[in-house]
PDB file of N, CA and C in Angstrom:
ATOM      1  N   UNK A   1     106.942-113.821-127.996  1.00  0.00           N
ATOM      2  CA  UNK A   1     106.612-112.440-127.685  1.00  0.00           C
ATOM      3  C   UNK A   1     107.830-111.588-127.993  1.00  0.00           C
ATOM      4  N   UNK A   2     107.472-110.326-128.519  1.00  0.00           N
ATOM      5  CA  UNK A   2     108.575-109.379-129.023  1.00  0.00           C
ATOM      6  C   UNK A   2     108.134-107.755-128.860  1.00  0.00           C
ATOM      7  N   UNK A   3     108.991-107.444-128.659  1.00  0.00           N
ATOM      8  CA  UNK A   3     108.814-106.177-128.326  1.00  0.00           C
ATOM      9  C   UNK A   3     110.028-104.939-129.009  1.00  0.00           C
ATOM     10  N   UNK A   4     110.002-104.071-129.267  1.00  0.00           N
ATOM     11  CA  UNK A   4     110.901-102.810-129.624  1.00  0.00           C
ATOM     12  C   UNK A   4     110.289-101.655-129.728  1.00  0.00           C
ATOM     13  N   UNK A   5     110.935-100.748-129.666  1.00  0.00           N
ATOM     14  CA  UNK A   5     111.126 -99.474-129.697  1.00  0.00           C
ATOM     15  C   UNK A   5     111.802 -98.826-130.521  1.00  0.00           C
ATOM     16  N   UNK A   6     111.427 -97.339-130.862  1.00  0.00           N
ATOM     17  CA  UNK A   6     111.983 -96.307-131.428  1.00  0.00           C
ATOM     18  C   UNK A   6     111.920 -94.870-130.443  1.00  0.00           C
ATOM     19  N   UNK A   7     113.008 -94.381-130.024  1.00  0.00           N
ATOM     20  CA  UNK A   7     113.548 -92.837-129.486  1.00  0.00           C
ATOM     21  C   UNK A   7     113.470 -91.995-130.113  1.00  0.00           C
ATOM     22  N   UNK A   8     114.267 -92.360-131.759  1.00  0.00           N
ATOM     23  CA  UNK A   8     114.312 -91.221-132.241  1.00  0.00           C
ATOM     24  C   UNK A   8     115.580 -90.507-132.512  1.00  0.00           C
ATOM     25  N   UNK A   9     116.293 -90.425-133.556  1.00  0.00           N
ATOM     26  CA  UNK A   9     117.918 -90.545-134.069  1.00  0.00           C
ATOM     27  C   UNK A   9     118.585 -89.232-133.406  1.00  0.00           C
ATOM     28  N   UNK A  10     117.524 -88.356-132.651  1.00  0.00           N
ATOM     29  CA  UNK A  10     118.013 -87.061-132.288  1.00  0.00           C
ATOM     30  C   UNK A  10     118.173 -86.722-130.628  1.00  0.00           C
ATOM     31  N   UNK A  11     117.952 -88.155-130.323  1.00  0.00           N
ATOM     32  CA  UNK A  11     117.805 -88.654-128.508  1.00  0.00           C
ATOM     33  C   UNK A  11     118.934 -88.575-128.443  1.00  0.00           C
ATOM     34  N   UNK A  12     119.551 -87.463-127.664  1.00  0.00           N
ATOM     35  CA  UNK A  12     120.924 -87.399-126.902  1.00  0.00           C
ATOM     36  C   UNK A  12     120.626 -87.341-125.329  1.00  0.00           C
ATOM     37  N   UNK A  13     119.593 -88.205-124.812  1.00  0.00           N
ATOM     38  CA  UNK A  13     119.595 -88.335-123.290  1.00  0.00           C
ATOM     39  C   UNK A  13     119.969 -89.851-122.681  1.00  0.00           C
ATOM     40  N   UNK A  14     120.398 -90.340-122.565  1.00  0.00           N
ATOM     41  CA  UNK A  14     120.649 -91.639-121.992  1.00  0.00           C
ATOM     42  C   UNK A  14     119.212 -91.729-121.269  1.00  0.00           C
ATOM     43  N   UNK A  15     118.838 -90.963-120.476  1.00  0.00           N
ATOM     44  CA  UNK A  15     117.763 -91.513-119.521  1.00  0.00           C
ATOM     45  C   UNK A  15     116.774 -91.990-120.244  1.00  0.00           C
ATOM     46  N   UNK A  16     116.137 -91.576-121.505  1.00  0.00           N
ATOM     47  CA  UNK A  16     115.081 -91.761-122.403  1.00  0.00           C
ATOM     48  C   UNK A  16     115.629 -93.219-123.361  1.00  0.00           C
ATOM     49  N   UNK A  17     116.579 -94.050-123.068  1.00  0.00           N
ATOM     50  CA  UNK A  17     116.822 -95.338-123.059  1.00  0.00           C
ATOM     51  C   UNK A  17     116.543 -96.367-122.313  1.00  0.00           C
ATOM     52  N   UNK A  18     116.820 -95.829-121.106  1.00  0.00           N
ATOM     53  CA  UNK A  18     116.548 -96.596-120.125  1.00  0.00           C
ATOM     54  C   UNK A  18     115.313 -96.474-119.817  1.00  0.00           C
ATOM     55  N   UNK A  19     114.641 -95.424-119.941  1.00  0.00           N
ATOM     56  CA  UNK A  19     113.292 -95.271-119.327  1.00  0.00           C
ATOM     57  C   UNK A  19     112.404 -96.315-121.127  1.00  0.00           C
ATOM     58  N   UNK A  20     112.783 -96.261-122.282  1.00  0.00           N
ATOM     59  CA  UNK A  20     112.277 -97.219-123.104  1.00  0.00           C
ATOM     60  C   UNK A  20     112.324 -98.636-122.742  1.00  0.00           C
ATOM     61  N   UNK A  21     113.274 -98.960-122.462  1.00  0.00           N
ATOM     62  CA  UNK A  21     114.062-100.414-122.130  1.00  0.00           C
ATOM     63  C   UNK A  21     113.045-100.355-120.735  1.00  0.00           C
ATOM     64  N   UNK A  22     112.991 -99.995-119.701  1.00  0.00           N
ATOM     65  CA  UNK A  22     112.248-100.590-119.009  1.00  0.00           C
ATOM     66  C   UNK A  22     110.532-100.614-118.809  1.00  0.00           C
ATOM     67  N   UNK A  23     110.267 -99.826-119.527  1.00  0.00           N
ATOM     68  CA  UNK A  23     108.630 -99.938-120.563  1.00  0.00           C
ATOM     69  C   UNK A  23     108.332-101.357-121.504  1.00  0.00           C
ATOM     70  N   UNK A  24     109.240-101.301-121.891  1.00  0.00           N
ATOM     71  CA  UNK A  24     108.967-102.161-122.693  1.00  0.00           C
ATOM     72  C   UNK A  24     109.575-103.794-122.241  1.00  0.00           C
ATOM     73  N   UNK A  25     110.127-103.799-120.888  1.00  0.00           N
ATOM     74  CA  UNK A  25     110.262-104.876-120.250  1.00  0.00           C
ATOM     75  C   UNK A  25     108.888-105.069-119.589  1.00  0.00           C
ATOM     76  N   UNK A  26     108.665-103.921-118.802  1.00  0.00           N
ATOM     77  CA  UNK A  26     107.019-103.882-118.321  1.00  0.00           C
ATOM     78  C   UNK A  26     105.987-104.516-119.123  1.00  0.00           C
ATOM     79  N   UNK A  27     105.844-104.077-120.763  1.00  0.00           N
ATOM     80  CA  UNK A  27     105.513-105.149-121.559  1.00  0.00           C
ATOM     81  C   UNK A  27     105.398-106.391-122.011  1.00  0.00           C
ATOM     82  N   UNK A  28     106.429-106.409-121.617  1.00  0.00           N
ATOM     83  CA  UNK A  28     106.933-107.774-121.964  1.00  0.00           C
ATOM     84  C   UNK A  28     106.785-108.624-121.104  1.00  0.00           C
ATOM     85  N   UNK A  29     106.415-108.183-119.614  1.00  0.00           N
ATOM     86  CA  UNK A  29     106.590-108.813-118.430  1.00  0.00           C
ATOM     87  C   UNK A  29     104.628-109.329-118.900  1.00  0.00           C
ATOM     88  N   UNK A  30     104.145-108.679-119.158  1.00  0.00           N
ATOM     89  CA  UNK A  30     102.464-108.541-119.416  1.00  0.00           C
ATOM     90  C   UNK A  30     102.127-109.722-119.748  1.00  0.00           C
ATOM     91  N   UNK A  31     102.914-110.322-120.793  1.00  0.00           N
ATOM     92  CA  UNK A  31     102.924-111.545-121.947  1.00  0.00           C
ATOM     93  C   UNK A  31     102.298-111.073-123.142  1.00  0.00           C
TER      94      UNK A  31
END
């Protein structure tokens, strides 16, 4: 199982990292 993301090269928020990263752990948690 694999998972990634894209933000977007113009994301200057840290929070909109973390809030990806843990979406997509949520995902991942799914199987």
């Amino acid at each position: 199982v694999g998972v990634s993301f894209h933000v977007g090269s113009g994301c200057t928020d840290p929070e909109t990292f973390v809030q990806a990263i843990s979406d997509a752990r949520c995902v991942f948690d799914m199987g």
